[in-house]
Protein backbone atom coordinates (compact mmCIF):
# COMPACT_ATOMS: atom_id res chain seq x y z
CA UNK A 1 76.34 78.38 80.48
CA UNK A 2 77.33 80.57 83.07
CA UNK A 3 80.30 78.08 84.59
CA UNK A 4 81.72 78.01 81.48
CA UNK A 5 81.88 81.87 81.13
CA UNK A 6 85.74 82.88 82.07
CA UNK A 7 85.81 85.74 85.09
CA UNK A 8 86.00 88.54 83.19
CA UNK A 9 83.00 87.49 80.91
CA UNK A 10 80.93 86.31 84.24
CA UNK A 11 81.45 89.95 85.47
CA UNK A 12 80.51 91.47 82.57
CA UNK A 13 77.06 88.94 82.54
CA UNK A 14 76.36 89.70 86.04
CA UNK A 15 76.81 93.37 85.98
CA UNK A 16 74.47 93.96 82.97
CA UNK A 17 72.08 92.12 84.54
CA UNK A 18 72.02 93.22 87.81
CA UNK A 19 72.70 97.01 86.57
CA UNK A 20 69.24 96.60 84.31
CA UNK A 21 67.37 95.03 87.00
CA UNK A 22 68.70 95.45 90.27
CA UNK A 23 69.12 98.13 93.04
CA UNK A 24 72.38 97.96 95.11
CA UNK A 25 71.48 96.33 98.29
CA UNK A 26 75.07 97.00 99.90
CA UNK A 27 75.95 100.07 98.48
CA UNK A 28 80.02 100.58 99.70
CA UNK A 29 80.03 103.68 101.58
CA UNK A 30 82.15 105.46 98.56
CA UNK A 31 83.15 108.55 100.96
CA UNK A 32 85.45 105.61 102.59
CA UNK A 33 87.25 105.38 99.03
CA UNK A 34 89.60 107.94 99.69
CA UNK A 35 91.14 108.42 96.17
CA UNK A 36 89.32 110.09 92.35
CA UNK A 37 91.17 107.62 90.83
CA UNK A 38 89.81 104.92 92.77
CA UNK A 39 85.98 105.84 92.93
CA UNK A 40 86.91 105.66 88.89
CA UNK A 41 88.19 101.95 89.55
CA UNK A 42 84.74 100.82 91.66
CA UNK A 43 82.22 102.34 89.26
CA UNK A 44 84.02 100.93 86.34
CA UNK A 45 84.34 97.54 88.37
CA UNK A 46 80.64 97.35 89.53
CA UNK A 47 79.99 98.20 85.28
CA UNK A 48 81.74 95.00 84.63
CA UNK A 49 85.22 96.66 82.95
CA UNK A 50 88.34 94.69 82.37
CA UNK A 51 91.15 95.78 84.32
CA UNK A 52 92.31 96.75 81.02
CA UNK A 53 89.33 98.23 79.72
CA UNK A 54 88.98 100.49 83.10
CA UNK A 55 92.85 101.21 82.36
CA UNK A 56 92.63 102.56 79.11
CA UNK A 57 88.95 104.98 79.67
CA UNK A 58 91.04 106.22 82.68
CA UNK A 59 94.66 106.65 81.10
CA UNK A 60 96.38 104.38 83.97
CA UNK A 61 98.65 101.32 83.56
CA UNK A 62 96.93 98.59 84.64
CA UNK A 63 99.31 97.35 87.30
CA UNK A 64 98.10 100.77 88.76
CA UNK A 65 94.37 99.64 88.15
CA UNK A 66 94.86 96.31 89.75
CA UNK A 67 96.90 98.01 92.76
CA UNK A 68 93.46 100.56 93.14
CA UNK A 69 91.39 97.14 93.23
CA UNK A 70 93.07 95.43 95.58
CA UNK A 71 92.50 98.61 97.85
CA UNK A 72 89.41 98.71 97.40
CA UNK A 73 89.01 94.71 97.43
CA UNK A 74 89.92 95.38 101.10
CA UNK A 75 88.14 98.11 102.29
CA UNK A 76 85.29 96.28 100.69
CA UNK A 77 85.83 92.96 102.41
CA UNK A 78 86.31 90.56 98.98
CA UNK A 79 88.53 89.11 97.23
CA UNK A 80 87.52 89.61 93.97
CA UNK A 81 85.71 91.88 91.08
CA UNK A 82 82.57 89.21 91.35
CA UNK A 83 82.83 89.38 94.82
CA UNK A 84 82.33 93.01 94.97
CA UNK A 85 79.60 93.09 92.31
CA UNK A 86 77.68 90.20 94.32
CA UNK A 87 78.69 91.68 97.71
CA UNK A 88 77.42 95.15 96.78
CA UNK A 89 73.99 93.11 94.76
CA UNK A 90 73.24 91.04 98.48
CA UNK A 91 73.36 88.30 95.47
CA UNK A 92 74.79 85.02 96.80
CA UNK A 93 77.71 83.98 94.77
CA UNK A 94 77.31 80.28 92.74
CA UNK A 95 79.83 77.96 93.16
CA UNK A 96 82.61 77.58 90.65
């Protein structure tokens, strides 16, 4: 089931899960996230929110949003929303 879950929906999956069950392993040092706005942007990522979702609870546009991601995409050291989740989880990522 879960390869034919679209991204956003595979986020969502893995962060309930691993929010109800889990204990970050590789918590991101969040004093390195310079920015309010974009310690709103992780948490809300690493909860499973929609660029669009995380947007709207925050009052941003969500070019702004993805811009904050990409940020902290890099100072994370992933490429991607489920990369981050798994990264910050020690959980091994399954193949597309």
């Amino acid at each position: 089931i879960y390869d034919l879950l679209d991204v956003n929906s595979r986020i969502e999956l893995v962060c309930e899960y691993l929010l109800a069950n889990c204990e970050p392993f590789n918590d991101l040092n969040l004093s390195i996230i310079k920015t309010e706005t974009e310690r709103l942007v992780f948490t809300l990522t690493m909860k499973g929110y929609s660029v669009t979702e995380t947007a709207d609870l925050i009052g941003l546009k969500s070019t702004q949003v993805r811009y904050s991601r990409i940020k902290i995409y890099k100072i994370a050291g992933v490429t991607s929303a489920l990369e981050l989740v798994f990264n910050c989880y020690g959980v091994e990522e399954h193949g597309e």
